[in-house]
C-alpha atoms as a PDB file:
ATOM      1  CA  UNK A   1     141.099 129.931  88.210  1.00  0.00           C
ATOM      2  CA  UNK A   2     140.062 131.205  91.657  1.00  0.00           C
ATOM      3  CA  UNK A   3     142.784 133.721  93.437  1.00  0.00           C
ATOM      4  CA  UNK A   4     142.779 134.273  96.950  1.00  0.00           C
ATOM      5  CA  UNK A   5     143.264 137.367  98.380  1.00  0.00           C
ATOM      6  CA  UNK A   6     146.704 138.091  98.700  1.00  0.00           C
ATOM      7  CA  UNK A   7     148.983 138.136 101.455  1.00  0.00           C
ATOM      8  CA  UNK A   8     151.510 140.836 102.278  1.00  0.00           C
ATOM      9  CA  UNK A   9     154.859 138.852 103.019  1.00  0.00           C
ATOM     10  CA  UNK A  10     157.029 142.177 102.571  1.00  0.00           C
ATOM     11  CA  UNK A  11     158.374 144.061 105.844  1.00  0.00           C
ATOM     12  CA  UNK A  12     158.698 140.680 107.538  1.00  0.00           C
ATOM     13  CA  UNK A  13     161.377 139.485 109.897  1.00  0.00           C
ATOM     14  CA  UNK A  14     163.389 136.715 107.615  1.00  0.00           C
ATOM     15  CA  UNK A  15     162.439 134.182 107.022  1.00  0.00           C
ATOM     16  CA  UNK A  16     158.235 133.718 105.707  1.00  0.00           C
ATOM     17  CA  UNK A  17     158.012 130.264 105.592  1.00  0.00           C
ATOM     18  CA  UNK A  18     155.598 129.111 102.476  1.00  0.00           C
ATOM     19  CA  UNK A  19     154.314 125.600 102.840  1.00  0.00           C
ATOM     20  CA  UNK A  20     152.730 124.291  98.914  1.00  0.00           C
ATOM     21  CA  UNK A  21     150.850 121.209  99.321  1.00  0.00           C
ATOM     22  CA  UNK A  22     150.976 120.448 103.014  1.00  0.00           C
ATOM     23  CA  UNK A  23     154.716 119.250 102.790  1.00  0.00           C
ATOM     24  CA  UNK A  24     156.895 121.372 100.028  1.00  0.00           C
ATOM     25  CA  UNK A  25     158.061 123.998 101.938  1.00  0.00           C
ATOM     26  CA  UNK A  26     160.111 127.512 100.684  1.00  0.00           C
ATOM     27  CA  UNK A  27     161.436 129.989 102.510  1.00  0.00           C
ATOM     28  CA  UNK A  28     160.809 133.947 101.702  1.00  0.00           C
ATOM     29  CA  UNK A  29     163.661 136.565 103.099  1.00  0.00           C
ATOM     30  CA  UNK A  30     162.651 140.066 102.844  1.00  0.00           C
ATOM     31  CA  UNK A  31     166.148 141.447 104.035  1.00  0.00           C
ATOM     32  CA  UNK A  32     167.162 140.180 100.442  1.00  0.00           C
ATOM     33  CA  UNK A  33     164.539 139.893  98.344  1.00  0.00           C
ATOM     34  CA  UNK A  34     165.113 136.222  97.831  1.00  0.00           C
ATOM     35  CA  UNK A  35     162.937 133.091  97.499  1.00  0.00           C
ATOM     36  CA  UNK A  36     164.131 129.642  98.640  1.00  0.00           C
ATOM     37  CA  UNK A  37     164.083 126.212  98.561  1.00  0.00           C
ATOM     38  CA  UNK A  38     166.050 122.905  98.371  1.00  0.00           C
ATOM     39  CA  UNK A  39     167.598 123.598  94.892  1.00  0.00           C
ATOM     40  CA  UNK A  40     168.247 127.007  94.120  1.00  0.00           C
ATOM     41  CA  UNK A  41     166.844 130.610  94.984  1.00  0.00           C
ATOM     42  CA  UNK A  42     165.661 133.353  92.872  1.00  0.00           C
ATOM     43  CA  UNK A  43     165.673 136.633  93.248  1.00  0.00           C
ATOM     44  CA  UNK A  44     162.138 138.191  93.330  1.00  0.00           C
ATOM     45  CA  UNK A  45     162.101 141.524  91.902  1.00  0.00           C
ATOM     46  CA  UNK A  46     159.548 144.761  91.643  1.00  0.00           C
ATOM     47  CA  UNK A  47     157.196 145.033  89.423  1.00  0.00           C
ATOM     48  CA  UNK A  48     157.045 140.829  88.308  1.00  0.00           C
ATOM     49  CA  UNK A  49     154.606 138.132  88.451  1.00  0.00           C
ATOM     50  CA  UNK A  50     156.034 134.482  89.772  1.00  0.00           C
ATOM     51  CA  UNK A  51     154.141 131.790  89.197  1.00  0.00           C
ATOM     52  CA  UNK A  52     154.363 128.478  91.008  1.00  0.00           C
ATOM     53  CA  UNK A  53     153.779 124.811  90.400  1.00  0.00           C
ATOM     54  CA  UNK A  54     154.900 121.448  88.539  1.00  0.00           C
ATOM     55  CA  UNK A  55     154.817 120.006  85.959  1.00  0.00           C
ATOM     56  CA  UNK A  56     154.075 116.462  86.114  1.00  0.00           C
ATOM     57  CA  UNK A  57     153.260 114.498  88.831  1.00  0.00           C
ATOM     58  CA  UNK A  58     156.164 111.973  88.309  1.00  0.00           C
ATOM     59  CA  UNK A  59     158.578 115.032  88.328  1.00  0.00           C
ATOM     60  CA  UNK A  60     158.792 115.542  91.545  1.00  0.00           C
ATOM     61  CA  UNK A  61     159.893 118.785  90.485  1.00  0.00           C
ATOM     62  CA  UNK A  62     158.273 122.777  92.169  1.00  0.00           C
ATOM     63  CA  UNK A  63     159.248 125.400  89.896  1.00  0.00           C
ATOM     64  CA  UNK A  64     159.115 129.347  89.034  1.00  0.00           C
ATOM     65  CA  UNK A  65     157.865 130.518  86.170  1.00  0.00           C
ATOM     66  CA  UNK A  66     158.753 134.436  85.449  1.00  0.00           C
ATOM     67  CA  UNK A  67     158.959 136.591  82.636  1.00  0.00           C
ATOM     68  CA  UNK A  68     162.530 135.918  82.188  1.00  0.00           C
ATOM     69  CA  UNK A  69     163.570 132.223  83.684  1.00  0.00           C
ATOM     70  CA  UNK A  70     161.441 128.685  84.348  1.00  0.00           C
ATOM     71  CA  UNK A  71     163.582 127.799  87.947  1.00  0.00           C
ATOM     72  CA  UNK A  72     163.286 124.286  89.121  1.00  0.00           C
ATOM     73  CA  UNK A  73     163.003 125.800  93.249  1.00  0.00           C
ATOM     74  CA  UNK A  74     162.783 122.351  95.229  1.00  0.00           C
ATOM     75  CA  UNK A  75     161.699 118.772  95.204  1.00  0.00           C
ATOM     76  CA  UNK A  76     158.401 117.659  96.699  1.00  0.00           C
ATOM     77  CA  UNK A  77     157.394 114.006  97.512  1.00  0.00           C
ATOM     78  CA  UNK A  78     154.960 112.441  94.573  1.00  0.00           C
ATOM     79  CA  UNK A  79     154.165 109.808  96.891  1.00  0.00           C
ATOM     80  CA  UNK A  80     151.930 111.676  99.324  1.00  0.00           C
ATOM     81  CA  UNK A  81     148.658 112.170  98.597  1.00  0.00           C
ATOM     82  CA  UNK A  82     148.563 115.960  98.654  1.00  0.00           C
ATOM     83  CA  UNK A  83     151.344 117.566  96.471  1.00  0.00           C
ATOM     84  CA  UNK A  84     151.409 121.039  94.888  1.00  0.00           C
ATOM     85  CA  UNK A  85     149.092 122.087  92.208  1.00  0.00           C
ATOM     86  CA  UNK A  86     150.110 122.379  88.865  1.00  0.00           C
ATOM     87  CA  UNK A  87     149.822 126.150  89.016  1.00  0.00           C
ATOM     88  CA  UNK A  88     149.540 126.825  92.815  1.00  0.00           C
ATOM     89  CA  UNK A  89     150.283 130.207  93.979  1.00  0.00           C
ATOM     90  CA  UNK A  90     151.504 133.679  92.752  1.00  0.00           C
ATOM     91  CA  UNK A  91     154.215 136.125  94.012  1.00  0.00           C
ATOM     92  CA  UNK A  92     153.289 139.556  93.020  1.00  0.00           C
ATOM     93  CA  UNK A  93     155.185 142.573  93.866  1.00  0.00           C
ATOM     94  CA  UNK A  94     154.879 146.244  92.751  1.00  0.00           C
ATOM     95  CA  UNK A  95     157.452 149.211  93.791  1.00  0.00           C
ATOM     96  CA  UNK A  96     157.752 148.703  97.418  1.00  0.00           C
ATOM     97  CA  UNK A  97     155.648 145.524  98.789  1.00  0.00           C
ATOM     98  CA  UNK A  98     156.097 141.117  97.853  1.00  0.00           C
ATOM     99  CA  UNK A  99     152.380 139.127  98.195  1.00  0.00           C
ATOM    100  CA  UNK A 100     151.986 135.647  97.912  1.00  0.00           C
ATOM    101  CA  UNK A 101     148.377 134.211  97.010  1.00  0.00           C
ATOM    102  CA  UNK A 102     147.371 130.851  96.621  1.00  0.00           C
ATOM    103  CA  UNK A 103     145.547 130.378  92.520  1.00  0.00           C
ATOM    104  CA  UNK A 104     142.634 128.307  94.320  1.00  0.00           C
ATOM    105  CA  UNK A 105     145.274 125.409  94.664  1.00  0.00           C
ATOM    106  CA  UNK A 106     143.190 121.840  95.352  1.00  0.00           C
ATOM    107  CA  UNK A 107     145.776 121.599  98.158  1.00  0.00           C
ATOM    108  CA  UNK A 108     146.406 124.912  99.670  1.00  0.00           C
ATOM    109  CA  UNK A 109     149.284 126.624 101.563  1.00  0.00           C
ATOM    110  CA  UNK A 110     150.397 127.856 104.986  1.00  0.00           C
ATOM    111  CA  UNK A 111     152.518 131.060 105.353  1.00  0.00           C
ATOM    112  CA  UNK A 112     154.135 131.765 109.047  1.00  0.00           C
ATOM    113  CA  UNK A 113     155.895 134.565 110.357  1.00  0.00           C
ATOM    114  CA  UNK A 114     156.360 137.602 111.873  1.00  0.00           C
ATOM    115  CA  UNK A 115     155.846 141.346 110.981  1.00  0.00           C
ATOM    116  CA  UNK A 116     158.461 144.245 111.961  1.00  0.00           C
ATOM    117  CA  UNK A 117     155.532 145.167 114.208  1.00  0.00           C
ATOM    118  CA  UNK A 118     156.397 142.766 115.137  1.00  0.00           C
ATOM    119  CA  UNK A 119     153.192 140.843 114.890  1.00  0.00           C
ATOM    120  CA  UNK A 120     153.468 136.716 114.500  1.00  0.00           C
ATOM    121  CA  UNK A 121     151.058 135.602 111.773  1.00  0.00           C
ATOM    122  CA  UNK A 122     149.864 131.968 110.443  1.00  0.00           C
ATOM    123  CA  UNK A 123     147.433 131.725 107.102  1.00  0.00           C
ATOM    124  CA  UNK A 124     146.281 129.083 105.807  1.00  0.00           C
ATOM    125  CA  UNK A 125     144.712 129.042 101.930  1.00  0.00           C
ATOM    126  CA  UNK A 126     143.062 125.725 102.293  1.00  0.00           C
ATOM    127  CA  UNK A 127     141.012 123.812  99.422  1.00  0.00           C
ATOM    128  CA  UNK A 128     138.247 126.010  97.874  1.00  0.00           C
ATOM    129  CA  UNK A 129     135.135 124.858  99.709  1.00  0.00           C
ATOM    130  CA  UNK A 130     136.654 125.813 102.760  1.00  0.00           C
ATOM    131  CA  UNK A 131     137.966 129.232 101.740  1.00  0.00           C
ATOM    132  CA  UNK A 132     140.984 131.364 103.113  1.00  0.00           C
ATOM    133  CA  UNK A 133     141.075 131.485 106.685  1.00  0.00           C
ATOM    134  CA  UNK A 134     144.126 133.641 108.816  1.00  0.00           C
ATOM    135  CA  UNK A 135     145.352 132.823 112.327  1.00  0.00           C
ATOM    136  CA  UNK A 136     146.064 135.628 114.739  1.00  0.00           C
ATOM    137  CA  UNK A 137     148.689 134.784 117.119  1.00  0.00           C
ATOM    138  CA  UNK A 138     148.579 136.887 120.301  1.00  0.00           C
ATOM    139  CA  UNK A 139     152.184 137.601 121.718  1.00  0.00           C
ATOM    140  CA  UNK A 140     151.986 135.824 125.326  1.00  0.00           C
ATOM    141  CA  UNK A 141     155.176 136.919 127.892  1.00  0.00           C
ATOM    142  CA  UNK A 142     155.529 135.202 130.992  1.00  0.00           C
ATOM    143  CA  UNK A 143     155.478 137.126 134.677  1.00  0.00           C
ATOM    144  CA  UNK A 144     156.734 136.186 137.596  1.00  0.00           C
ATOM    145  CA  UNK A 145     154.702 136.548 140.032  1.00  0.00           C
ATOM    146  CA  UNK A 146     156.585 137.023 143.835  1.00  0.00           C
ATOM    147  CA  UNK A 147     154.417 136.167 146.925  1.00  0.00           C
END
């Protein structure tokens, strides 16, 4: 199993959105500590490991495997061609900070959002022959210019 490096998704502005797959996406909020999607949340705790993937590909089914609960998190789509992997990605936390890293998925994931810098961010964990790349997005403001 390959593992990317991991991503920092704590001290973020809610929400971190977490796209598996291209079209399952989950929602991170910092403020509580809580990970989201379509069917239930789960509260992501210090010091734990969370696992993510499915099961079959007829289940249609993401889940959350921890040391204390299996949590069926959302739906995805079976009919499109790239779904989650069966073990995808990783939350890993430790006394103060949450990461998220993709387990060398064969279909990758985006994470967007924003720092308390605050700082916008986009990364993409694509398939493993491309490797991990991250998007830097530069804050633009518009001036008005008087002539």
């Amino acid at each position: 199993m390959k593992v990317h490096e991991p991503f920092k998704i704590s001290q973020t502005i809610d929400p971190v959105t977490i796209i598996l797959g291209r079209n399952t996406p989950l929602t991170y909020r910092d403020s509580k500590h809580i990970l989201t999607g379509s069917l239930s949340s789960i509260s992501i705790e210090t010091n734990e490991t969370y696992i993510l993937g499915r099961r079959t590909k007829t289940d249609s089914m993401l889940l959350v495997w921890s040391e204390k609960a299996e949590t069926e998190i959302t739906h995805y789509d079976s009919r499109v061609r790239t779904i989650p992997s069966r073990i995808h990605a990783a939350i890993l936390t430790d006394e103060s900070d949450v990461f998220y890293t993709d387990l060398g998925s064969s279909s990758g994931s985006i994470l967007a959002g924003e720092t308390t810098r605050p700082e916008p961010f986009v990364t993409l964990y694509a398939t493993p022959r491309v490797g991990v790349h991250k998007v830097t997005i530069e804050p633009k403001y518009g001036h008005r210019r008087t002539v």
